[in-house]
Protein backbone atom coordinates (compact mmCIF):
# COMPACT_ATOMS: atom_id res chain seq x y z
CA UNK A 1 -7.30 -23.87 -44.74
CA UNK A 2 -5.35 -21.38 -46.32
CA UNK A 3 -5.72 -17.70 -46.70
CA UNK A 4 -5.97 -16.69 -50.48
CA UNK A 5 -6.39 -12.89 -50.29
CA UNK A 6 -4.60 -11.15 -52.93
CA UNK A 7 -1.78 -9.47 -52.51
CA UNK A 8 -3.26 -6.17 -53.13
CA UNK A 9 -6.06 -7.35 -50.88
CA UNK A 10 -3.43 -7.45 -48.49
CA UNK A 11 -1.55 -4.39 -49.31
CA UNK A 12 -5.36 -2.69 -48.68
CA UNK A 13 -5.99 -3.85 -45.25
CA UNK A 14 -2.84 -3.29 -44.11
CA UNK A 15 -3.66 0.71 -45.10
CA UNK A 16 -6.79 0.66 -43.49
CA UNK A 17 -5.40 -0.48 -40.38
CA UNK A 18 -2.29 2.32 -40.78
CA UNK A 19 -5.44 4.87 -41.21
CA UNK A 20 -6.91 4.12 -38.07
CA UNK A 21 -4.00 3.92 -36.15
CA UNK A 22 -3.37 7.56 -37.46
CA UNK A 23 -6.58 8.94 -36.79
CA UNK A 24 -6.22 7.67 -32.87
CA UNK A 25 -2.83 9.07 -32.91
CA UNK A 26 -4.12 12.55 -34.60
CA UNK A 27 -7.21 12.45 -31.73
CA UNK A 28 -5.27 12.27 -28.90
CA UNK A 29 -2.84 14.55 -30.11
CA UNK A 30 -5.42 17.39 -30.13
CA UNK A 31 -7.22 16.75 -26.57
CA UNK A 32 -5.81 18.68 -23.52
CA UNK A 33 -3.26 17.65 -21.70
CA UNK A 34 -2.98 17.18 -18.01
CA UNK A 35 -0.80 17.08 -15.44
CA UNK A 36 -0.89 15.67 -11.47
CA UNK A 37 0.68 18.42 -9.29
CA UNK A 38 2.27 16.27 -6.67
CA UNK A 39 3.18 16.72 -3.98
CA UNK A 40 2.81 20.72 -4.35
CA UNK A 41 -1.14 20.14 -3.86
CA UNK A 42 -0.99 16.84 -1.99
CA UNK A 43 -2.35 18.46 1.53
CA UNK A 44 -5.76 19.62 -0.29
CA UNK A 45 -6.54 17.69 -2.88
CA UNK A 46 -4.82 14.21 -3.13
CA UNK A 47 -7.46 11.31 -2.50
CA UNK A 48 -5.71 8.29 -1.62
CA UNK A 49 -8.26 4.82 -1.22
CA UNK A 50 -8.75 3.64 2.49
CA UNK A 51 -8.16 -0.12 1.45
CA UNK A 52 -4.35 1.01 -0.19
CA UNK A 53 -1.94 -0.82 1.97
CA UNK A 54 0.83 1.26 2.47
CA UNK A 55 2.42 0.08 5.90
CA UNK A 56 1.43 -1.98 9.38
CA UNK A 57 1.00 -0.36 12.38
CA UNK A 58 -0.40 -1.76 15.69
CA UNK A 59 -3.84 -1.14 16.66
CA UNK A 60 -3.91 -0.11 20.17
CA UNK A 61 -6.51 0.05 22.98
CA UNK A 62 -8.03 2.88 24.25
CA UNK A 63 -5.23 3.08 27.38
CA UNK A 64 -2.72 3.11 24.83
CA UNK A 65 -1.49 -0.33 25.11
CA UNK A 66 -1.06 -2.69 22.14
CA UNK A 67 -3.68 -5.60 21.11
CA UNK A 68 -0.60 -8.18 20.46
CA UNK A 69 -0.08 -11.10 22.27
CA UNK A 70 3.00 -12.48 20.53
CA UNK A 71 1.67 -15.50 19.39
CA UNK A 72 3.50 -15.22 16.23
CA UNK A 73 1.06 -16.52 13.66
CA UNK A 74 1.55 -12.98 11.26
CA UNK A 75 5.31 -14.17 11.15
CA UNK A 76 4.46 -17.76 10.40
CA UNK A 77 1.78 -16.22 7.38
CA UNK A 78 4.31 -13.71 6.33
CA UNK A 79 5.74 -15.42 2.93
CA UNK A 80 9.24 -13.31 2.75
CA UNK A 81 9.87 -13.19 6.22
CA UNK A 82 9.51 -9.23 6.56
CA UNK A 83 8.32 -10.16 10.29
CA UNK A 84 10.30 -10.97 13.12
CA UNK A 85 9.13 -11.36 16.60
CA UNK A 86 11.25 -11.72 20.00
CA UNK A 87 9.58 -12.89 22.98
CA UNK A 88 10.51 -14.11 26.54
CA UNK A 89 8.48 -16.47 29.05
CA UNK A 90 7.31 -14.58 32.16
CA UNK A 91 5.96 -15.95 34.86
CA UNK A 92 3.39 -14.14 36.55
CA UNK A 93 4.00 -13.81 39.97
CA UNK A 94 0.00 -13.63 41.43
CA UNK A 95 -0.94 -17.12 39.65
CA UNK A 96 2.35 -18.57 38.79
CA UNK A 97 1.26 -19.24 35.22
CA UNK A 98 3.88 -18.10 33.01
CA UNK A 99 2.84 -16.21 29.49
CA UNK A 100 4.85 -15.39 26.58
CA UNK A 101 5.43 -11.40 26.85
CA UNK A 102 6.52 -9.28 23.40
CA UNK A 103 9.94 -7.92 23.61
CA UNK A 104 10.52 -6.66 19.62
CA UNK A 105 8.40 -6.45 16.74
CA UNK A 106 10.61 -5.69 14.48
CA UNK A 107 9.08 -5.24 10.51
CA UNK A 108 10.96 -4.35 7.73
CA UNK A 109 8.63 -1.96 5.22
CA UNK A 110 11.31 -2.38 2.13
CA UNK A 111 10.54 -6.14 2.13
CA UNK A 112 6.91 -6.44 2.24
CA UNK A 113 4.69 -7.18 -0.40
CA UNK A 114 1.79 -5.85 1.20
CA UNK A 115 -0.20 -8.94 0.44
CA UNK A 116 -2.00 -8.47 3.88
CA UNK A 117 -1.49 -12.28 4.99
CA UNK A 118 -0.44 -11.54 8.41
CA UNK A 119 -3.01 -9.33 9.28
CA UNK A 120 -5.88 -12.22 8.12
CA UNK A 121 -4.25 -14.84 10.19
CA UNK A 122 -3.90 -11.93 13.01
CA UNK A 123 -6.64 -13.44 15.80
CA UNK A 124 -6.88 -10.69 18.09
CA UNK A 125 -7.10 -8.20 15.33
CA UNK A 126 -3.41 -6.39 16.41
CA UNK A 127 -2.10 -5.35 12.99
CA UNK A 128 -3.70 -3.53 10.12
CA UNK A 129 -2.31 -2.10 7.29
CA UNK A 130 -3.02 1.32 6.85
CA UNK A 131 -3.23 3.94 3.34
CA UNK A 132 0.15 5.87 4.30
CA UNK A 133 2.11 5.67 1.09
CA UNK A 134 4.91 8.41 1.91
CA UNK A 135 7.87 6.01 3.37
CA UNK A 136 10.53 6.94 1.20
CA UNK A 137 13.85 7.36 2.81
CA UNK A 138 17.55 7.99 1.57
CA UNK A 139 18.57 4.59 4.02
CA UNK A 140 17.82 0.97 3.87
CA UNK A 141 17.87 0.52 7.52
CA UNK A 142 15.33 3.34 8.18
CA UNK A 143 12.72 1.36 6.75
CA UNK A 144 13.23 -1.32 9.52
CA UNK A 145 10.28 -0.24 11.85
CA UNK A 146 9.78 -1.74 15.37
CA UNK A 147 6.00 -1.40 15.86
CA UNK A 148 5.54 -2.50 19.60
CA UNK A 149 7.64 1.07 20.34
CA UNK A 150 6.14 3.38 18.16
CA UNK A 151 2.94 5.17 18.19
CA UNK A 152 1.63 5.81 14.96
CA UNK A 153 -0.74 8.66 14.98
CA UNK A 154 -1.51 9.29 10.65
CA UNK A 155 0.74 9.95 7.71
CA UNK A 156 1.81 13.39 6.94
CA UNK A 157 -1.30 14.27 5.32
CA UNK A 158 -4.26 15.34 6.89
CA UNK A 159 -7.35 12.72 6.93
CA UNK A 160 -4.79 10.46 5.26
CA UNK A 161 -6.62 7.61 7.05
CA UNK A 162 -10.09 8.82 6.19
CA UNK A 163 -9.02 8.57 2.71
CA UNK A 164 -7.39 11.97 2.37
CA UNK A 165 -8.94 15.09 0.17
CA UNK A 166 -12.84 13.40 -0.35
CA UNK A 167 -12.95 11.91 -4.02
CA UNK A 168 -14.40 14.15 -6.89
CA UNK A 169 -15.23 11.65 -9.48
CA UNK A 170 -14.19 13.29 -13.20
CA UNK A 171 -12.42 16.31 -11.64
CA UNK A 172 -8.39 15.70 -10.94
CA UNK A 173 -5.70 18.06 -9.43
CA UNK A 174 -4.63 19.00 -12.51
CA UNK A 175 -2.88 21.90 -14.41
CA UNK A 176 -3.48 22.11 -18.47
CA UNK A 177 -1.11 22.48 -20.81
């Protein structure tokens, strides 16, 4: 069925809908304006959520040794291949049993997606992904991290893990304009 408005019918609704556009346009023009003052305030007051994935780390034990047992099932999961594992075959000399041993973990930050796949098929709970979001870098290569030799101890800003500054809800680190 056809539409038979009239053309000044038409010509009406289409300036009610150009007033109401004008009016939101007009409202927002008169509230306050705010602005986030990052990173000049980012030590006090930036909150940043404890479920953000912002890069993998190992999880270690409480000697200081890592959970991974190279089984290579986070590389299998990983979709874009940001994971890649070397092992070796050691033979243990007590029992004679030989057991794959981790020699690189080599992950590359500037390829992930951060879709968390490796650390769900992860079975002895060695990876995690934690809310450090400040990785940028003036090199490619420097985003290549090798986990099994570095120690990650939290981002650059305090409590980052803990969520950062606690959450105000309505209240922002803002400066009006």
């Amino acid at each position: 069925m056809e539409n038979k408005q009239s053309y000044f019918g038409e010509i009406a609704g289409a300036v009610k809908s150009l007033a109401v556009g004008l009016k939101t346009t007009f409202k927002e023009y008169r509230t306050a304006k705010s602005t986030e003052q990052y990173p000049e305030n980012r030590k006090t007051t930036l909150h940043v959520a404890q479920r953000h994935r912002g890069r993998l780390v190992f999880k270690r034990n409480d000697d200081g040794s890592y959970k991974c047992t190279a089984c290579t099932l986070c590389e299998k999961a990983c979709p874009n291949g940001t994971i890649k594992i070397l092992t070796e075959m050691v033979t243990n000399p007590e029992t004679g049993k030989k057991k794959r041993q981790l020699v690189d973990y080599q992950y590359d930050l500037g390829d992930c997606m951060f879709c968390q796949l490796c650390t769900n098929a992860c079975n002895f709970d060695a990876i995690e992904f934690t809310n450090d979001f400040e990785n940028s870098t003036f090199e490619r290569g420097s985003l290549v991290l090798h986990l099994d030799k570095e120690h990650y101890e939290g981002g650059s800003l305090p409590n980052l893990i803990d969520g950062g500054a606690p959450l105000t809800i309505g209240k922002f680190n803002t400066k009006k304009k």
